[in-house]
N, C-alpha and C. Protein backbone atom coordinates (compact mmCIF):
# COMPACT_ATOMS: atom_id res chain seq x y z
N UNK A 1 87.46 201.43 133.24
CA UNK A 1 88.62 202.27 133.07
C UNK A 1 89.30 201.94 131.75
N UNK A 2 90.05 203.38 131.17
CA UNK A 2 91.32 202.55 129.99
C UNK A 2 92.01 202.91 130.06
N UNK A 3 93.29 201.89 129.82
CA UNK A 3 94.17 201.50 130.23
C UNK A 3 94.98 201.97 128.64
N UNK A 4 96.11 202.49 128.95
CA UNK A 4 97.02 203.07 127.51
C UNK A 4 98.47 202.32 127.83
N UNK A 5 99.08 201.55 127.12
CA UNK A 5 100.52 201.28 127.23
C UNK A 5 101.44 201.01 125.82
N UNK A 6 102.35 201.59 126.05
CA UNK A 6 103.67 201.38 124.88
C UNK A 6 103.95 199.97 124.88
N UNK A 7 103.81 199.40 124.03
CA UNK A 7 104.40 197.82 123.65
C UNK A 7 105.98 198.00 122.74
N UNK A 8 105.79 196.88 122.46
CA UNK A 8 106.61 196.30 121.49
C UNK A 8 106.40 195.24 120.39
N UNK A 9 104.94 195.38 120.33
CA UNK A 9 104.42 195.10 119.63
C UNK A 9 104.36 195.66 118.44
N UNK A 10 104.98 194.78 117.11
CA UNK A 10 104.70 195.59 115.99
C UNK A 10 104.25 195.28 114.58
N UNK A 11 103.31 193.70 115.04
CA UNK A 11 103.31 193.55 113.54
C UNK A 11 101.55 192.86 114.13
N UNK A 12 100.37 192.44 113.18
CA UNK A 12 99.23 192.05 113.02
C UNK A 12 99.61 190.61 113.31
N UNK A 13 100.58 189.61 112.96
CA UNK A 13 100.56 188.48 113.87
C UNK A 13 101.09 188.59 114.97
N UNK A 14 102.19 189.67 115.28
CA UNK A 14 101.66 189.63 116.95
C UNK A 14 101.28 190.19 117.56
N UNK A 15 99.82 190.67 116.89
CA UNK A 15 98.56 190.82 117.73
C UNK A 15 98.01 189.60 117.77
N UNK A 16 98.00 188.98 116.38
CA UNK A 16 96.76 187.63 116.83
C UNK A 16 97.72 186.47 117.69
N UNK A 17 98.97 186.64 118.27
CA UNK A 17 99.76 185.83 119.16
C UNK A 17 98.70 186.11 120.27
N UNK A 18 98.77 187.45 120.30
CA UNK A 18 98.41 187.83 122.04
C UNK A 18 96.60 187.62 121.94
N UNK A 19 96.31 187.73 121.12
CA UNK A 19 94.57 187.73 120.63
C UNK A 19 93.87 187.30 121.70
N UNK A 20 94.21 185.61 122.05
CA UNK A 20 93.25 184.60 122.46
C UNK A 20 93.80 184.46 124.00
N UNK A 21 94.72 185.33 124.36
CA UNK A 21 94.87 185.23 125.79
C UNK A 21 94.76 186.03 126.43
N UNK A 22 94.87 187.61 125.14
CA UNK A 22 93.97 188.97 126.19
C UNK A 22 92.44 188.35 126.04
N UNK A 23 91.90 188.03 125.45
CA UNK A 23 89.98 187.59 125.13
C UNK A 23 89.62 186.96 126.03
N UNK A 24 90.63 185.60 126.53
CA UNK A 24 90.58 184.86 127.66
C UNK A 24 90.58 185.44 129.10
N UNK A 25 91.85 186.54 129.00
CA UNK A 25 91.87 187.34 130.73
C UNK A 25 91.19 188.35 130.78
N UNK A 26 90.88 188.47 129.92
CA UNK A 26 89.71 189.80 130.10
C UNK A 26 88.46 190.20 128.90
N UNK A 27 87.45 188.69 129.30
CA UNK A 27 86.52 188.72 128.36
C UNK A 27 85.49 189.73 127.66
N UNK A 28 85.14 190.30 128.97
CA UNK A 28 84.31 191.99 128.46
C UNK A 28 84.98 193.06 128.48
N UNK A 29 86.38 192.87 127.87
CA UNK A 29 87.04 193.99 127.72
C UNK A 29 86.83 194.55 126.23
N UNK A 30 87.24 195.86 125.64
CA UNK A 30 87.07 196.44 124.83
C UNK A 30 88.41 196.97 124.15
N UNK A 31 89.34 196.15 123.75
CA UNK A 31 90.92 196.55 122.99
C UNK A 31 91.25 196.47 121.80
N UNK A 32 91.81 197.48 121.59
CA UNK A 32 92.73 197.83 120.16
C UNK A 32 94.68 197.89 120.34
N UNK A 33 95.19 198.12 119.59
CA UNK A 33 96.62 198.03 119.03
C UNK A 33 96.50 199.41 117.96
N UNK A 34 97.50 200.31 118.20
CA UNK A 34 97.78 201.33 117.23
C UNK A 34 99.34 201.14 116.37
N UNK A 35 99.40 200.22 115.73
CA UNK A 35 100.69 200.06 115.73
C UNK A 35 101.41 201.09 114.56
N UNK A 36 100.96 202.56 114.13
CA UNK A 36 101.07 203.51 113.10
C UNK A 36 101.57 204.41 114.13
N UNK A 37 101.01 204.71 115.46
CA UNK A 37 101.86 205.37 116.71
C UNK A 37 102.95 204.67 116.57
N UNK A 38 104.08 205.60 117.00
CA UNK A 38 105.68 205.59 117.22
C UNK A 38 105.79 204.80 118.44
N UNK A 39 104.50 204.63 119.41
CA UNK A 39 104.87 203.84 121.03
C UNK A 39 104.10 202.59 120.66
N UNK A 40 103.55 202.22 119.05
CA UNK A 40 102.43 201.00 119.22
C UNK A 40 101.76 200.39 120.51
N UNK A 41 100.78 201.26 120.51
CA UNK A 41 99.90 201.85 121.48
C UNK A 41 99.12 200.51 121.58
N UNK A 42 98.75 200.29 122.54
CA UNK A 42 97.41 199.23 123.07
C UNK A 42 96.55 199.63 124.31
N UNK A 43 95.24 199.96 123.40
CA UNK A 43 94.43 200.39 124.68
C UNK A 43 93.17 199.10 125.21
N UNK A 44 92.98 199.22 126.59
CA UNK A 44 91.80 198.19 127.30
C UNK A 44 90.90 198.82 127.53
N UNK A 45 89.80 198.80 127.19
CA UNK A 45 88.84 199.40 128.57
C UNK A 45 88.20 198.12 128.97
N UNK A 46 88.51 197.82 130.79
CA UNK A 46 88.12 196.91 131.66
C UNK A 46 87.67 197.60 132.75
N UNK A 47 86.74 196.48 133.39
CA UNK A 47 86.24 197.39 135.10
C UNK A 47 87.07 197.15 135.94
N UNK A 48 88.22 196.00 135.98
CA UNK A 48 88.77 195.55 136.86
C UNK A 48 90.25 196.83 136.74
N UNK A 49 90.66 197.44 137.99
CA UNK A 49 92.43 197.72 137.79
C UNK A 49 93.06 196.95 137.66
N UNK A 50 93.89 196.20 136.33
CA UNK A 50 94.92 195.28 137.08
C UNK A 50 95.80 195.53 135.45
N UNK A 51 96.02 196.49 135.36
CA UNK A 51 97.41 197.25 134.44
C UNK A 51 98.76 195.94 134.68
N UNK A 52 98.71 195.75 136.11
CA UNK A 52 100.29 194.49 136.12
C UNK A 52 99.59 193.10 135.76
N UNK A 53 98.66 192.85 135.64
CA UNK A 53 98.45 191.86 134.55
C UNK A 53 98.73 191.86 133.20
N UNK A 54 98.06 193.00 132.48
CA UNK A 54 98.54 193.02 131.04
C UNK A 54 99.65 193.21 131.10
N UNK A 55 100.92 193.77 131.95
CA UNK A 55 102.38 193.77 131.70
C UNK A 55 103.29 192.41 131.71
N UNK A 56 102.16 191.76 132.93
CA UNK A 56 102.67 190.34 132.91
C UNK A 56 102.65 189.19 131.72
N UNK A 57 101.09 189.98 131.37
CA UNK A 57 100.82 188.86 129.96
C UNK A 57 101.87 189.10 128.49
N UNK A 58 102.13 190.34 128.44
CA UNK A 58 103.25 190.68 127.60
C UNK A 58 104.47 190.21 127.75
N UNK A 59 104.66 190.67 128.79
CA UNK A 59 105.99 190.12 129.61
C UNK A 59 106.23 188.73 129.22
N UNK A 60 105.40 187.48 129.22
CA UNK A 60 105.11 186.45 129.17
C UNK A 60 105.68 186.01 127.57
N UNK A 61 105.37 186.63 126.44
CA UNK A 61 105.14 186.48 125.42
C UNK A 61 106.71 187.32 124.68
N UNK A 62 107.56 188.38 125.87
CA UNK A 62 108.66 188.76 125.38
C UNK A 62 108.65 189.72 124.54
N UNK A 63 107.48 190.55 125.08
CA UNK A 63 107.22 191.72 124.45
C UNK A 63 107.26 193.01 125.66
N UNK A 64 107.66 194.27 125.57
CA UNK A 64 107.68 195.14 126.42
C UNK A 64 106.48 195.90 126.50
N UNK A 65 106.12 196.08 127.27
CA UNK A 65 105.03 196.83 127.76
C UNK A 65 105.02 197.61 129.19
N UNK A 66 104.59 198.84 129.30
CA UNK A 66 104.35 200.03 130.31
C UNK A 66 103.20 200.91 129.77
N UNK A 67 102.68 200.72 130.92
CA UNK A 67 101.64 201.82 131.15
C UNK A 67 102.11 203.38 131.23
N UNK A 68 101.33 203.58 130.07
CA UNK A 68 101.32 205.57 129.98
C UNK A 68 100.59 206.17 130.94
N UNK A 69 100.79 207.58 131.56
CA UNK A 69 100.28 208.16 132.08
C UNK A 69 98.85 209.26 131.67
């Protein structure tokens, strides 16, 4: 599945903040960061559902994140 959510994420180091702990929770996943979108977009594609993980892992780090529809 992929997974689309609005962050608050907005700069290339903090992507590589979050780098090594999305790689870690979700090793055969497939993600990017759009941070030129107005919602700096982050998409997953994983087999597992678990969308309230990546909110948690953000969450964690003091960044906002929700899943788009």
């Amino acid at each position: 599945m992929i997974y689309v959510f609005k962050t608050s994420v907005n700069t290339e180091i903090e992507i590589q903040e979050l780098k090594p702990y999305i790689e870690k929770l979700f090793p055969f996943s497939k993600w990017s960061f759009d941070l030129e979108d107005c919602d700096n977009i982050f998409r997953i594609e994983i087999n597992e559902s678990m969308p309230d993980l990546i909110i948690f892992l953000f969450k964690v780090f003091d960044f906002n994140c929700e899943e788009l529809e």
